[in-house]
Protein backbone atom coordinates (compact mmCIF):
# COMPACT_ATOMS: atom_id res chain seq x y z
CA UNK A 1 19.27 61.31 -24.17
CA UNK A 2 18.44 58.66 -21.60
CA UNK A 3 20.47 55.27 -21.85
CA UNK A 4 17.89 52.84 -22.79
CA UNK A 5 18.03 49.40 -20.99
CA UNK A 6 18.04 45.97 -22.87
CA UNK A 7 17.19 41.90 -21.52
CA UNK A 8 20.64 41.05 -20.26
CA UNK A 9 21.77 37.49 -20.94
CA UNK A 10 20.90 36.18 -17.29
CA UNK A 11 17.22 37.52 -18.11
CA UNK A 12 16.85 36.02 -21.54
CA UNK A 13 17.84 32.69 -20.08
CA UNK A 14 15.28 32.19 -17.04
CA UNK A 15 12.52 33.80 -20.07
CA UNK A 16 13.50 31.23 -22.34
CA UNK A 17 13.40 28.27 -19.68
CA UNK A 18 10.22 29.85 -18.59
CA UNK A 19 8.42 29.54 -21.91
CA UNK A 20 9.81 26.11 -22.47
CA UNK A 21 8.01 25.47 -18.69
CA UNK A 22 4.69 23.85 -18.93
CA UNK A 23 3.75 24.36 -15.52
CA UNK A 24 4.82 28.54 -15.70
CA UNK A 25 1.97 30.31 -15.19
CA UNK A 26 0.49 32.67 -17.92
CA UNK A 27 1.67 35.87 -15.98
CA UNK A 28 5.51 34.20 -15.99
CA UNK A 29 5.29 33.20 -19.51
CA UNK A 30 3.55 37.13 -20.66
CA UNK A 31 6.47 38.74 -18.65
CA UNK A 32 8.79 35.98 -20.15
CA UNK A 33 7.76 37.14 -23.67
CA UNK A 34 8.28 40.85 -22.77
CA UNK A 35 11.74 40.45 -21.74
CA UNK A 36 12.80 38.26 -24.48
CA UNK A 37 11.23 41.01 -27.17
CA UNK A 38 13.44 43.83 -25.66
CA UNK A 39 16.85 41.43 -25.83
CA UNK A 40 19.45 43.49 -27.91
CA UNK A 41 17.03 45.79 -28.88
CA UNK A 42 15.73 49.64 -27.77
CA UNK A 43 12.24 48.57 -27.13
CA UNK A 44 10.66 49.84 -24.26
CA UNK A 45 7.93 47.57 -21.75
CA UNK A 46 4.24 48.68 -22.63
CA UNK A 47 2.07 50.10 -19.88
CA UNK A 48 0.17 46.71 -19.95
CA UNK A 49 3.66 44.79 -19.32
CA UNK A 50 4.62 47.00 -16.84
CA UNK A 51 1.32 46.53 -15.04
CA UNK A 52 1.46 42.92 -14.85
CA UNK A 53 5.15 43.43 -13.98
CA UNK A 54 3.95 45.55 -11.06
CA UNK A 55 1.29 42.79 -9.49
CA UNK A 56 3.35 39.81 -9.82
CA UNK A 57 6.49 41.74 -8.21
CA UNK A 58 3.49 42.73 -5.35
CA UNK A 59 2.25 38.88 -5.86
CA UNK A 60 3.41 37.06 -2.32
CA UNK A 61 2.94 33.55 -4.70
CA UNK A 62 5.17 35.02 -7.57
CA UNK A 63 8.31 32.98 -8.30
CA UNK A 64 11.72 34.11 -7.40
CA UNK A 65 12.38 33.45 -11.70
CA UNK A 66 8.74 35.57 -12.09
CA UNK A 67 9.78 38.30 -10.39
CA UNK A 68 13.23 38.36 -12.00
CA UNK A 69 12.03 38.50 -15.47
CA UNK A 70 9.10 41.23 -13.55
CA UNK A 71 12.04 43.68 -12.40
CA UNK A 72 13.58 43.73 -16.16
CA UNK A 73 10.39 44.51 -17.45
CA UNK A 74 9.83 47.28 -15.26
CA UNK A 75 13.51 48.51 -15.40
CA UNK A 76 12.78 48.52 -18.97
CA UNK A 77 9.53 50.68 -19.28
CA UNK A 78 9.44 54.66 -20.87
CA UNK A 79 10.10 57.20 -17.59
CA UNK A 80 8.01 59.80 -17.79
């Protein structure tokens, strides 16, 4: 069986700051949430996560923090 990846501590911190953000946009704050469901836990990113993981990662205007919290999403998602 595949090891299963978890939100590390680094990547539960910029989600949390993140969501406490005002001015993080909706796409930082979704991703945000993602990451911070699948802290110490088996879950795996949802196609829709990893989607919006994919564009803001492809996103020229993403945030160094959005695509941070994008890559664990995506690390994070069911191989096929």
């Amino acid at each position: 069986m595949a090891k299963r990846e978890s939100s590390g501590p680094k990547v539960t911190k910029t989600a949390s700051a993140v969501l406490r953000d005002s001015s993080a946009s909706k796409t930082a704050k979704a991703l945000a949430g993602s990451a911070l469901s699948q802290a110490h836990t088996n879950k795996q990113s949802s196609a829709t996560a990893a989607h919006t993981a994919s564009k803001a990662l492809n996103d020229g205007r993403s945030s160094k923090s959005t695509k941070s919290l994008a890559g664990s999403v995506l690390t994070q998602k069911p191989k096929k």
